[in-house]
C-alpha atoms as a PDB file:
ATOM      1  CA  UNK A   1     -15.834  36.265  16.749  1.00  0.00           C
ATOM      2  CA  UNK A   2     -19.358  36.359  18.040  1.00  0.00           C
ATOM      3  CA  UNK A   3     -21.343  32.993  18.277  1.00  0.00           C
ATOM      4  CA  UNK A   4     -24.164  34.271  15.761  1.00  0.00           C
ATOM      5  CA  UNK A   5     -21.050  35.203  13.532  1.00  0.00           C
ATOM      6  CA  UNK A   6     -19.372  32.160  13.699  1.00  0.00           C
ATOM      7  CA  UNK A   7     -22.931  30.272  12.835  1.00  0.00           C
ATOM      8  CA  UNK A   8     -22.952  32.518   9.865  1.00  0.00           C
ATOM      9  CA  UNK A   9     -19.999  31.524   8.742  1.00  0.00           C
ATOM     10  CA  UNK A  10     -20.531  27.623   9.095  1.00  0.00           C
ATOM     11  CA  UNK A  11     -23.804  27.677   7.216  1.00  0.00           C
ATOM     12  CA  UNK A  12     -23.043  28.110   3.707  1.00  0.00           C
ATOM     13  CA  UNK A  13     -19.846  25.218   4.514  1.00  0.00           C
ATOM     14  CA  UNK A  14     -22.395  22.846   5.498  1.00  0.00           C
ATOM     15  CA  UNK A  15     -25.255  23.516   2.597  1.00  0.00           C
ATOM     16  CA  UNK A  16     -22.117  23.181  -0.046  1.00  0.00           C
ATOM     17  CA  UNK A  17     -21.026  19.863   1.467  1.00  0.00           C
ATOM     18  CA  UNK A  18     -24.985  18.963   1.581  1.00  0.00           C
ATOM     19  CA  UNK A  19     -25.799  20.175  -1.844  1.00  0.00           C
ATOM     20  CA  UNK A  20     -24.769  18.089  -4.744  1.00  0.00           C
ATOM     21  CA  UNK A  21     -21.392  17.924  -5.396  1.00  0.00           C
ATOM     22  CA  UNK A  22     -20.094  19.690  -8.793  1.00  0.00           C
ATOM     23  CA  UNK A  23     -16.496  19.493 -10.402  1.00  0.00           C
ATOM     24  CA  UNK A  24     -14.580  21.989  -9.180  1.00  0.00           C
ATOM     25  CA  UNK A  25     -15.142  22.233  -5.365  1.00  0.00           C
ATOM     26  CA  UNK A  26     -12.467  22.628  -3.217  1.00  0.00           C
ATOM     27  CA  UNK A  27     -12.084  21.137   0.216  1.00  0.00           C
ATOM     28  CA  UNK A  28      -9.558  22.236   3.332  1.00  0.00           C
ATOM     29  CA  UNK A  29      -7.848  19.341   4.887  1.00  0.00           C
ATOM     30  CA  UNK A  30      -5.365  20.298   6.691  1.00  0.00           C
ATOM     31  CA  UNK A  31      -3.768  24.364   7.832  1.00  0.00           C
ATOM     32  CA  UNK A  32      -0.782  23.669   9.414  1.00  0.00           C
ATOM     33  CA  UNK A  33       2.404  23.202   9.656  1.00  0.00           C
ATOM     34  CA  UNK A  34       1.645  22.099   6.282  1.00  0.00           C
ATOM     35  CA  UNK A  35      -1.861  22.825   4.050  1.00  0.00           C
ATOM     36  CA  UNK A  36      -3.817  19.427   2.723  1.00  0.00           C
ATOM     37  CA  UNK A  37      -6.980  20.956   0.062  1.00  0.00           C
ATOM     38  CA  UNK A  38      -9.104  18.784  -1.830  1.00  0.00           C
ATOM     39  CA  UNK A  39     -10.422  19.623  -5.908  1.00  0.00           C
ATOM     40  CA  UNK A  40     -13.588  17.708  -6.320  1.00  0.00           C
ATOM     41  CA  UNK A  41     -12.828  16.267  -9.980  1.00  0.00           C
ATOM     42  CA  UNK A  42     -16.504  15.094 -10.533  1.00  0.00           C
ATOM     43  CA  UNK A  43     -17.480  14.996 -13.999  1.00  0.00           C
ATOM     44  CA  UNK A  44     -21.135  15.299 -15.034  1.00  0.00           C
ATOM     45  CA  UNK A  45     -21.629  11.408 -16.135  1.00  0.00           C
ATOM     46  CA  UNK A  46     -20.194  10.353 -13.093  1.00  0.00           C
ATOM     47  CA  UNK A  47     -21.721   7.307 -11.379  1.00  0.00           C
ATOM     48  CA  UNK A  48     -23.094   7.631  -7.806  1.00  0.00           C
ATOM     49  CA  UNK A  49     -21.119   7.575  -4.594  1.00  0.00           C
ATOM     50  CA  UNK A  50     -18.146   7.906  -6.814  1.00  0.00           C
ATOM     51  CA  UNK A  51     -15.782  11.240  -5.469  1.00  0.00           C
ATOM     52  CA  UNK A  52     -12.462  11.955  -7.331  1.00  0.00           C
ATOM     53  CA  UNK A  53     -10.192  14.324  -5.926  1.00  0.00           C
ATOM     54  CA  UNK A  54      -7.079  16.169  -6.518  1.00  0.00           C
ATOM     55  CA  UNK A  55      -5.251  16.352  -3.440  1.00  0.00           C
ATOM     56  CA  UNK A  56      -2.572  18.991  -2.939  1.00  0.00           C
ATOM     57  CA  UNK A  57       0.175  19.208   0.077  1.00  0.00           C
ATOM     58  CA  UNK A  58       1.903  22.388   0.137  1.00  0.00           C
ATOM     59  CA  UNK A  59       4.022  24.340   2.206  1.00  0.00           C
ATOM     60  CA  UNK A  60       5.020  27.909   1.472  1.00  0.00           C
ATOM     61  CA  UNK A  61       6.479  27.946  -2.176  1.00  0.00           C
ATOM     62  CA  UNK A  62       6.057  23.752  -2.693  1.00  0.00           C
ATOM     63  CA  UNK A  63       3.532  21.375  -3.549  1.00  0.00           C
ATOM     64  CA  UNK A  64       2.633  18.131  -4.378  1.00  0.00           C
ATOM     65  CA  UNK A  65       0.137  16.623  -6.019  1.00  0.00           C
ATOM     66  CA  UNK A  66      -2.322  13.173  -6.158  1.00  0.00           C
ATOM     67  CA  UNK A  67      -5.053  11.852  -7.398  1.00  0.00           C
ATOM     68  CA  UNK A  68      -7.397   9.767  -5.286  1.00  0.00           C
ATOM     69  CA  UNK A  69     -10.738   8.109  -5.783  1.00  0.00           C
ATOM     70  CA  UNK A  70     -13.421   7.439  -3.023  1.00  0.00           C
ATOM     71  CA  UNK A  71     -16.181   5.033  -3.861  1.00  0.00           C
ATOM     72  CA  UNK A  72     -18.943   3.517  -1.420  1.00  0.00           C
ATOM     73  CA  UNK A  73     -19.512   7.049  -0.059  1.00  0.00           C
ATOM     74  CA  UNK A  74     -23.259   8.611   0.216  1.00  0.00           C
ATOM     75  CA  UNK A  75     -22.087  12.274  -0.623  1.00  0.00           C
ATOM     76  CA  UNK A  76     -19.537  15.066  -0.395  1.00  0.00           C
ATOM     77  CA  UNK A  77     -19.848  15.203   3.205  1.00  0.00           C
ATOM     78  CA  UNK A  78     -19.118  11.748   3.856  1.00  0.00           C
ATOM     79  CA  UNK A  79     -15.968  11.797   0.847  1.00  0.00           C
ATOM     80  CA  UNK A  80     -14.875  14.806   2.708  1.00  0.00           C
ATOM     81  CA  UNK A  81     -15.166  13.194   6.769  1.00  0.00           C
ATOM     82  CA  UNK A  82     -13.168  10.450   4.957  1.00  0.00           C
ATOM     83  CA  UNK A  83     -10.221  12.798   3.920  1.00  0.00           C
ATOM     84  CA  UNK A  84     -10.151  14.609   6.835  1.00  0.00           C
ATOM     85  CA  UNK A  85      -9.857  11.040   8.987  1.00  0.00           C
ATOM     86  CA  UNK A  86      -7.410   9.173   7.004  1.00  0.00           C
ATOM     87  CA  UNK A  87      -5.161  12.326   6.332  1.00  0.00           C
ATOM     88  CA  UNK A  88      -2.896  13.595   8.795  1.00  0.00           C
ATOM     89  CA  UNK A  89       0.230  13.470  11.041  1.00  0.00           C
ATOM     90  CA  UNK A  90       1.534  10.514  12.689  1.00  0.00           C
ATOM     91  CA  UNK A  91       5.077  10.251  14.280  1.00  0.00           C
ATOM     92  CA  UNK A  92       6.431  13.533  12.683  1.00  0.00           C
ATOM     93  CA  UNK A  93       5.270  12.698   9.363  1.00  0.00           C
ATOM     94  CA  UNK A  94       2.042  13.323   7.262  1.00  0.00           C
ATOM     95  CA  UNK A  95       0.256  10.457   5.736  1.00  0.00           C
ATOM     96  CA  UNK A  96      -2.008  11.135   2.893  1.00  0.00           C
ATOM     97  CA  UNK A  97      -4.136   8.175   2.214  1.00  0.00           C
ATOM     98  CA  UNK A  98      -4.524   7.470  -1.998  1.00  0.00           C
ATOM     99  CA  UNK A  99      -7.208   4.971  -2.990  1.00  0.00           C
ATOM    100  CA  UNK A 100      -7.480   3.348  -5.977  1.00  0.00           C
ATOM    101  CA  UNK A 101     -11.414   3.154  -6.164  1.00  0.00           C
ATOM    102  CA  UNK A 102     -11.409  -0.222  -6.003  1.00  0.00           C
ATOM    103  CA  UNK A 103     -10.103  -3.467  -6.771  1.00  0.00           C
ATOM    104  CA  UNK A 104      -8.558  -6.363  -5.018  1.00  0.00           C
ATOM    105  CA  UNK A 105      -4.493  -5.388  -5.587  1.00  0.00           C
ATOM    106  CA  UNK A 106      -2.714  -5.691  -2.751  1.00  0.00           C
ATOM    107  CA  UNK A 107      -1.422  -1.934  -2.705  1.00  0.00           C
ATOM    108  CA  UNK A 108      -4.826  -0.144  -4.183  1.00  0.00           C
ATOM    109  CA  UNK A 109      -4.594   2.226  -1.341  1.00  0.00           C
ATOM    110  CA  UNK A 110      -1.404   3.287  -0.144  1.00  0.00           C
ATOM    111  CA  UNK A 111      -0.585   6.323   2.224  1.00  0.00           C
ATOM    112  CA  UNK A 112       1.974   9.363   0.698  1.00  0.00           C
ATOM    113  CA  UNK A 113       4.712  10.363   3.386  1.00  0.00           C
ATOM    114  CA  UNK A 114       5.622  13.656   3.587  1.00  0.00           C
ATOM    115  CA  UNK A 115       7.548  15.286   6.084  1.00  0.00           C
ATOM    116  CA  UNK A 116       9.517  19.621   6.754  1.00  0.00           C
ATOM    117  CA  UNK A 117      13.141  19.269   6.939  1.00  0.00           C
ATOM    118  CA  UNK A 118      14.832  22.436   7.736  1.00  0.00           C
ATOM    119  CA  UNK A 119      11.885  24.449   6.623  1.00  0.00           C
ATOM    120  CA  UNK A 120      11.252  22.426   3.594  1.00  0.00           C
ATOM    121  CA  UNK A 121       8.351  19.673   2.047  1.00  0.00           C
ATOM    122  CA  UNK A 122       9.508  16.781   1.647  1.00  0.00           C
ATOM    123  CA  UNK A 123       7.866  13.735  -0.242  1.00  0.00           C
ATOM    124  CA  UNK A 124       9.425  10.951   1.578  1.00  0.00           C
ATOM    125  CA  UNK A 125       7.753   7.977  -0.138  1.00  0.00           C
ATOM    126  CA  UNK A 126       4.810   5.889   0.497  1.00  0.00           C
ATOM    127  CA  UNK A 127       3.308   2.770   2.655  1.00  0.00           C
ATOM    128  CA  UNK A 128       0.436   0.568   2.639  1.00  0.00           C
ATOM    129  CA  UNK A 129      -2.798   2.053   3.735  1.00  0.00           C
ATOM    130  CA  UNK A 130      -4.821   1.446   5.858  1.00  0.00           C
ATOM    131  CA  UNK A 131      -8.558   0.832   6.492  1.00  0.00           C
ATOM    132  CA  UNK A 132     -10.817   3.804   6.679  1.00  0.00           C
ATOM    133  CA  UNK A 133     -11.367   3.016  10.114  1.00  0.00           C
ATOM    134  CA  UNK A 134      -7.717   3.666  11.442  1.00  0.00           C
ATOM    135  CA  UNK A 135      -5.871   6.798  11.694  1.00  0.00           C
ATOM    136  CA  UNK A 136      -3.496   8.230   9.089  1.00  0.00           C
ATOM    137  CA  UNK A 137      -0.174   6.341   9.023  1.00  0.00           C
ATOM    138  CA  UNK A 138      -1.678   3.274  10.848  1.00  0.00           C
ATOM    139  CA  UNK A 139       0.986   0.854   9.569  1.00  0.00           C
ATOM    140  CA  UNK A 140       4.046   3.406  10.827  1.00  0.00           C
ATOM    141  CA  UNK A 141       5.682   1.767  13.827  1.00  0.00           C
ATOM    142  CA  UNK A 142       8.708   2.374  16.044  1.00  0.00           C
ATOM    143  CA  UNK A 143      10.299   4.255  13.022  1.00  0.00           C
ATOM    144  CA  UNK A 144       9.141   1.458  10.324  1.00  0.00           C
ATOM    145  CA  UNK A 145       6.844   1.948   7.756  1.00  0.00           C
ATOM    146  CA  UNK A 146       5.641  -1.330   6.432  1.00  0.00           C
ATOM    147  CA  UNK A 147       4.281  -1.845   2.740  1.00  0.00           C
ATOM    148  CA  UNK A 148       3.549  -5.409   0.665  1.00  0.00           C
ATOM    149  CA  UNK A 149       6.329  -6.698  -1.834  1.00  0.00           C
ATOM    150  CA  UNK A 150       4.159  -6.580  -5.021  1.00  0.00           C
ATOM    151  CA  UNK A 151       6.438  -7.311  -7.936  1.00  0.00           C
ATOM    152  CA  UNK A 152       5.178 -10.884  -8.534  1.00  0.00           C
ATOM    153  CA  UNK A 153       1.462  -9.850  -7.701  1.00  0.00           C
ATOM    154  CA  UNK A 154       0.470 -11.435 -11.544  1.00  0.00           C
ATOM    155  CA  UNK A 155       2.851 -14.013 -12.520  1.00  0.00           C
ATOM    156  CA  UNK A 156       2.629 -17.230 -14.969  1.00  0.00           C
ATOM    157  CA  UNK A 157       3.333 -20.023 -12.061  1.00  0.00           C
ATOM    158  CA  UNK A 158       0.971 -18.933  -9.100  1.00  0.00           C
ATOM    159  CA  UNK A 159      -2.650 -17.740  -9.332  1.00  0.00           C
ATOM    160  CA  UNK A 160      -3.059 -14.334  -8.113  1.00  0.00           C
ATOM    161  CA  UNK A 161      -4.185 -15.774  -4.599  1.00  0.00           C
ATOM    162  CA  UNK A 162      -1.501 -17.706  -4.457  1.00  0.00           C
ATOM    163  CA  UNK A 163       0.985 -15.016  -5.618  1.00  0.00           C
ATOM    164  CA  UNK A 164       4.282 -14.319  -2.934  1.00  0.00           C
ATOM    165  CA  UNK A 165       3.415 -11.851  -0.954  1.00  0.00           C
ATOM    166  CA  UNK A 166       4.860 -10.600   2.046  1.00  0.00           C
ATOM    167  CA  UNK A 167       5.604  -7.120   4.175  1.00  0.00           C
ATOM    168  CA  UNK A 168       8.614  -5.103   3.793  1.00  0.00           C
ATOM    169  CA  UNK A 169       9.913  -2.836   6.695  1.00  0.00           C
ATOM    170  CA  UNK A 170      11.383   0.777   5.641  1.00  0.00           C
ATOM    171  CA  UNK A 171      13.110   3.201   7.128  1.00  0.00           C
ATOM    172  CA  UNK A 172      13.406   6.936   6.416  1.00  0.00           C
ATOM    173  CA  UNK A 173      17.073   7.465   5.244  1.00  0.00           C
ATOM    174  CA  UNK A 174      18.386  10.795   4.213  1.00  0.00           C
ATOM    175  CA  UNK A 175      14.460  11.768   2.993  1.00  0.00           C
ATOM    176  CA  UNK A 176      14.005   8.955   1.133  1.00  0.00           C
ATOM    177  CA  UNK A 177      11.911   5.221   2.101  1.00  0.00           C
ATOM    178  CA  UNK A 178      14.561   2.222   1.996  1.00  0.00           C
ATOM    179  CA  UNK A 179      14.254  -1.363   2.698  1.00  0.00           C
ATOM    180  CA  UNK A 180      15.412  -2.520   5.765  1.00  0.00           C
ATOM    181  CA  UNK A 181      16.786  -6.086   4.810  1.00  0.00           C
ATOM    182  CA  UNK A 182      17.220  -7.310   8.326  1.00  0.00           C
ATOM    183  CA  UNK A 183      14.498  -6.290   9.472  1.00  0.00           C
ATOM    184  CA  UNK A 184      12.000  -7.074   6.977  1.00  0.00           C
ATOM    185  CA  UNK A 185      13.710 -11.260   7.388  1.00  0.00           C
ATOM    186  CA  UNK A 186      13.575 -11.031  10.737  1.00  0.00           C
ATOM    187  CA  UNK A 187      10.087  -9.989  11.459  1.00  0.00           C
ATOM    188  CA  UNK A 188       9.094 -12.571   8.127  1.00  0.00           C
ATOM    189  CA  UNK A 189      11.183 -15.518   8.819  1.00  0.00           C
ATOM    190  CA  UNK A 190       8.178 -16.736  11.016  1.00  0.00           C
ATOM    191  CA  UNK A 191       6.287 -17.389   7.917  1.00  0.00           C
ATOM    192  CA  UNK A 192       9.319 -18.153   5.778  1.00  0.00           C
ATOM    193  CA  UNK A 193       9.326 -21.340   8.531  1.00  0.00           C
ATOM    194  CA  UNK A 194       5.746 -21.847   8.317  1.00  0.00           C
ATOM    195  CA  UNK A 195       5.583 -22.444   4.541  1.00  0.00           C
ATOM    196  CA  UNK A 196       8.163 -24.675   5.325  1.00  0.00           C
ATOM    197  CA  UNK A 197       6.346 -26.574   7.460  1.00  0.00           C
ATOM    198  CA  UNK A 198       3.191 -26.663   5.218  1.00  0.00           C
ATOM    199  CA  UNK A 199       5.263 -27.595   2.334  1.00  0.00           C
ATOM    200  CA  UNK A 200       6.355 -30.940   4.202  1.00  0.00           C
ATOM    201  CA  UNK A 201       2.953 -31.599   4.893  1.00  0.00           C
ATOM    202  CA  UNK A 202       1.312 -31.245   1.617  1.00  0.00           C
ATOM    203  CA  UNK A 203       4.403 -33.561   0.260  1.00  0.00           C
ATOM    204  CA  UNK A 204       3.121 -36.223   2.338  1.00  0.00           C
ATOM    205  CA  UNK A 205      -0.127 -36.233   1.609  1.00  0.00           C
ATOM    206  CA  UNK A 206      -1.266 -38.154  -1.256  1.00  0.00           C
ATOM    207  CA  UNK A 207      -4.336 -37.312  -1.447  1.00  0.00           C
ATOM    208  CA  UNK A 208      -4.935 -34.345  -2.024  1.00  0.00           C
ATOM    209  CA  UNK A 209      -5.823 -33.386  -5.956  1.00  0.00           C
ATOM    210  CA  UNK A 210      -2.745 -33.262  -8.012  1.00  0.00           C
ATOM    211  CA  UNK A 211      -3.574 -30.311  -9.162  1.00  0.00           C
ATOM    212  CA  UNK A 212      -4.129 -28.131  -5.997  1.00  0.00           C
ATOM    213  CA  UNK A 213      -1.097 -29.867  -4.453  1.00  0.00           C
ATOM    214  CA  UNK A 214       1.049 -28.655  -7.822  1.00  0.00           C
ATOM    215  CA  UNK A 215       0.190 -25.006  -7.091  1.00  0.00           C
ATOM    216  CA  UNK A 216       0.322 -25.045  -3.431  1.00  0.00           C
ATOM    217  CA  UNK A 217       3.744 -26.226  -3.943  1.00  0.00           C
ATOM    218  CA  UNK A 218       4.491 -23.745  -6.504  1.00  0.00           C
ATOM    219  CA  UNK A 219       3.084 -21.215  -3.745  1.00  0.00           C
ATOM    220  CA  UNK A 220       4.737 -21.748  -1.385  1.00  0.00           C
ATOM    221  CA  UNK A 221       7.929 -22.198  -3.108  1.00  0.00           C
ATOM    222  CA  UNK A 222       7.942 -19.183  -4.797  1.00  0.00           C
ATOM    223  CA  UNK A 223       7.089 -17.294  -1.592  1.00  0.00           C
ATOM    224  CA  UNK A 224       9.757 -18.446   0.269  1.00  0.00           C
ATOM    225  CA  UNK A 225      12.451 -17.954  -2.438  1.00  0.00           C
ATOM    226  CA  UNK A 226      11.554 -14.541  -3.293  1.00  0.00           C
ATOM    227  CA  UNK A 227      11.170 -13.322   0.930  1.00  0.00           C
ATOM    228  CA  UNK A 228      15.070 -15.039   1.074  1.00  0.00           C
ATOM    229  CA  UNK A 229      16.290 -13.719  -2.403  1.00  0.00           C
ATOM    230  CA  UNK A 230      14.656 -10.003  -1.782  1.00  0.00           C
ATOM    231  CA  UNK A 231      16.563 -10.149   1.988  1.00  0.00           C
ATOM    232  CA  UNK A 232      19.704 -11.590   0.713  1.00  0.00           C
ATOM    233  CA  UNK A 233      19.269 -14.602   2.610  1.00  0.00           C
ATOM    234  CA  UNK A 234      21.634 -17.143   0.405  1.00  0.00           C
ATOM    235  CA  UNK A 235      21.424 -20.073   2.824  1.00  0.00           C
ATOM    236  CA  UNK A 236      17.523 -20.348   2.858  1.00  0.00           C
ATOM    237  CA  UNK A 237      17.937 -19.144  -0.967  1.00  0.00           C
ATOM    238  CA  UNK A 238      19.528 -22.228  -1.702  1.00  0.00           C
ATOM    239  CA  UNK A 239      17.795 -24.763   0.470  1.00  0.00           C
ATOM    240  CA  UNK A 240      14.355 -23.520  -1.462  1.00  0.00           C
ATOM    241  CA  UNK A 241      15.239 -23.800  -4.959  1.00  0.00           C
ATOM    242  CA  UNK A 242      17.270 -27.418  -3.925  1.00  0.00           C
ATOM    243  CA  UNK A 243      12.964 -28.505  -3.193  1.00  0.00           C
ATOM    244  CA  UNK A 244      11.822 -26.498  -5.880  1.00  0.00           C
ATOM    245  CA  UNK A 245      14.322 -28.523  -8.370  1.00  0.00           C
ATOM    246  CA  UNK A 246      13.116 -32.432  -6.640  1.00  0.00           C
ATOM    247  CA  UNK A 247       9.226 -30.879  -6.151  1.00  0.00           C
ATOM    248  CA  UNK A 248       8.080 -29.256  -9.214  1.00  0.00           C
ATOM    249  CA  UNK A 249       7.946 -30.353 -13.145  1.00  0.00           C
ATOM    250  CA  UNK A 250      10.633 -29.099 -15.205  1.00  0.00           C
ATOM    251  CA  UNK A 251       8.362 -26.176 -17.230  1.00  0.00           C
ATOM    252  CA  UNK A 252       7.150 -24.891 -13.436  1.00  0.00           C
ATOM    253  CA  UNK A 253      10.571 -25.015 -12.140  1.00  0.00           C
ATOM    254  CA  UNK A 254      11.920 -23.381 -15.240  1.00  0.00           C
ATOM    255  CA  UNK A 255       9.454 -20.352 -14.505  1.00  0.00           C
ATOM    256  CA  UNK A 256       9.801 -20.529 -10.814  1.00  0.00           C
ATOM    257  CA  UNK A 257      13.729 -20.126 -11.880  1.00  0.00           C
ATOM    258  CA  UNK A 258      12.763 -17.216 -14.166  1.00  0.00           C
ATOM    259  CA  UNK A 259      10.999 -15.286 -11.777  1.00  0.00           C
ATOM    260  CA  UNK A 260      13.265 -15.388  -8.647  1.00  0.00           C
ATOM    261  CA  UNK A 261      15.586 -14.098 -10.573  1.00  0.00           C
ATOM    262  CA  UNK A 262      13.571 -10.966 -11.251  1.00  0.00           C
ATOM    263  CA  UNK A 263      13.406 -10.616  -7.427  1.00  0.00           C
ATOM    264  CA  UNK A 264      16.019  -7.288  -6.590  1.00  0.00           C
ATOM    265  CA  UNK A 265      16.703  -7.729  -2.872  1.00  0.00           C
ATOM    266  CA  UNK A 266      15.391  -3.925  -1.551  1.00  0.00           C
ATOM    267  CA  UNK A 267      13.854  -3.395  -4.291  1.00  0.00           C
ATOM    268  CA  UNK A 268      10.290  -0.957  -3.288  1.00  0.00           C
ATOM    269  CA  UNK A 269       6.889  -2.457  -4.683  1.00  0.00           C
ATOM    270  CA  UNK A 270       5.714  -0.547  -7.730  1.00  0.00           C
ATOM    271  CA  UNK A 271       4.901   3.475  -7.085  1.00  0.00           C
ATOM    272  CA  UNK A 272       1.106   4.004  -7.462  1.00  0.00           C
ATOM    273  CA  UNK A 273       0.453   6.537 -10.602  1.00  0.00           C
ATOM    274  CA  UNK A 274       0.107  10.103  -9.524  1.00  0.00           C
END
């Protein structure tokens, strides 16, 4: 291809990108080994610096499908330099970044894992995501992906601050994401320890508000019951609901009770919507 061709040919790419964006436009991600295209789902009311997108991942006779929702961008060219940077292959899998379009849940953007084995598209599962900074698949290490337990996210003992939180390590088995228990307590049992440590401290000082020292308590309880019950960790299990039982009143221990229980060690944190 001649230069003055290939100039040609980038022109009318770089006026659609420019122009403003309609419903309808399609974007290529990704080519190969596996093809990433992006529907611009604008409709005309939309508000500014607000780009919806169908993504599709396909591969020969397969595809997938997501919806995603970029917000905080100045046009179509800066939604689409946002695809193309948080999209992509990382460790022998793709990562397709989802965002929520906002919002302060902990999972509001998570990345899609897809992967070819023997020839075929596979939808492995998803992770946290990252920042639009990093590169696709940032939280994928030595073979662990890495998303945020998010079962108890709203509950009726904590405020959603204070909610349990904490990072669960997966592996890819047979083509599908699964908890690794061991893992996840080992690398968490730092903070497990922590709370501990915090929860001593806030029982021996008096004078802190009753009320803030109530939820901390309830806080930090809760965290470190669910991180033991969710890694089947019965000894630590125990010795946390023994202080729950001589630390909280009787209607916050009840529902600190009620919602351990609805802890499923391994369980994955809800699938974001498609």
């Amino acid at each position: 291809m001649t230069r003055g061709l290939a100039l040609a040919l980038a022109v009318p790419v770089i006026a659609a990108l420019s122009a403003p964006a309609h419903g309808g436009e399609t974007i290529a991600i990704l080519a190969r080994p596996v093809a990433v295209s992006a529907r611009l789902d604008l409709a005309p009311d939309a508000p500014p610096r607000f780009y919806p997108f169908t993504i599709t991942v396909a591969h020969e006779q397969q595809a997938y499908s997501y919806r995603t929702v970029l917000v905080a961008v100045d046009d179509l060219a800066a939604a689409a330099a946002v695809l193309r940077r948080t999209i992509g292959w990382r460790g022998g899998y793709l990562f397709a970044r989802r965002e929520c379009g906002g919002g302060n849940a902990w999972r509001c953007d998570v990345d899609l894992v897809y992967a070819l084995r023997d020839g075929r598209l596979a939808s492995i599962g998803e992770q946290i995501g990252g920042t639009r900074s990093q590169a696709p698949g940032a939280a994928y290490r030595n073979g662990h992906f890495v998303d945020v337990y998010d079962r108890l996210e709203i509950n009726d003992l904590t405020s959603h601050a204070g909610a349990p939180s904490f990072r669960i390590y997966l592996v890819d088995r047979n083509g599908r994401l699964e908890a690794d228990l061991a893992y996840t307590w080992r690398m968490d049992s730092r903070r497990f320890e922590a709370s501990r440590r915090e929860l001593a401290r806030i029982e021996r000082d008096r004078n802190l508000d009753p009320r803030a020292r109530s939820e901390t308590m309830a806080s930090l309880l809760l965290h470190n019951a669910a991180l033991a019950r969710y890694c089947r960790q019965a000894g630590p299990l125990a010795e946390t609901d023994r202080d729950a039982r001589r630390l909280l009143a009787p209607a916050a221990y009840a529902a600190f009770e009620r919602l351990v229980m609805t802890v499923e060690p391994g369980q994955l944190p809800r699938p974001q919507a498609r």
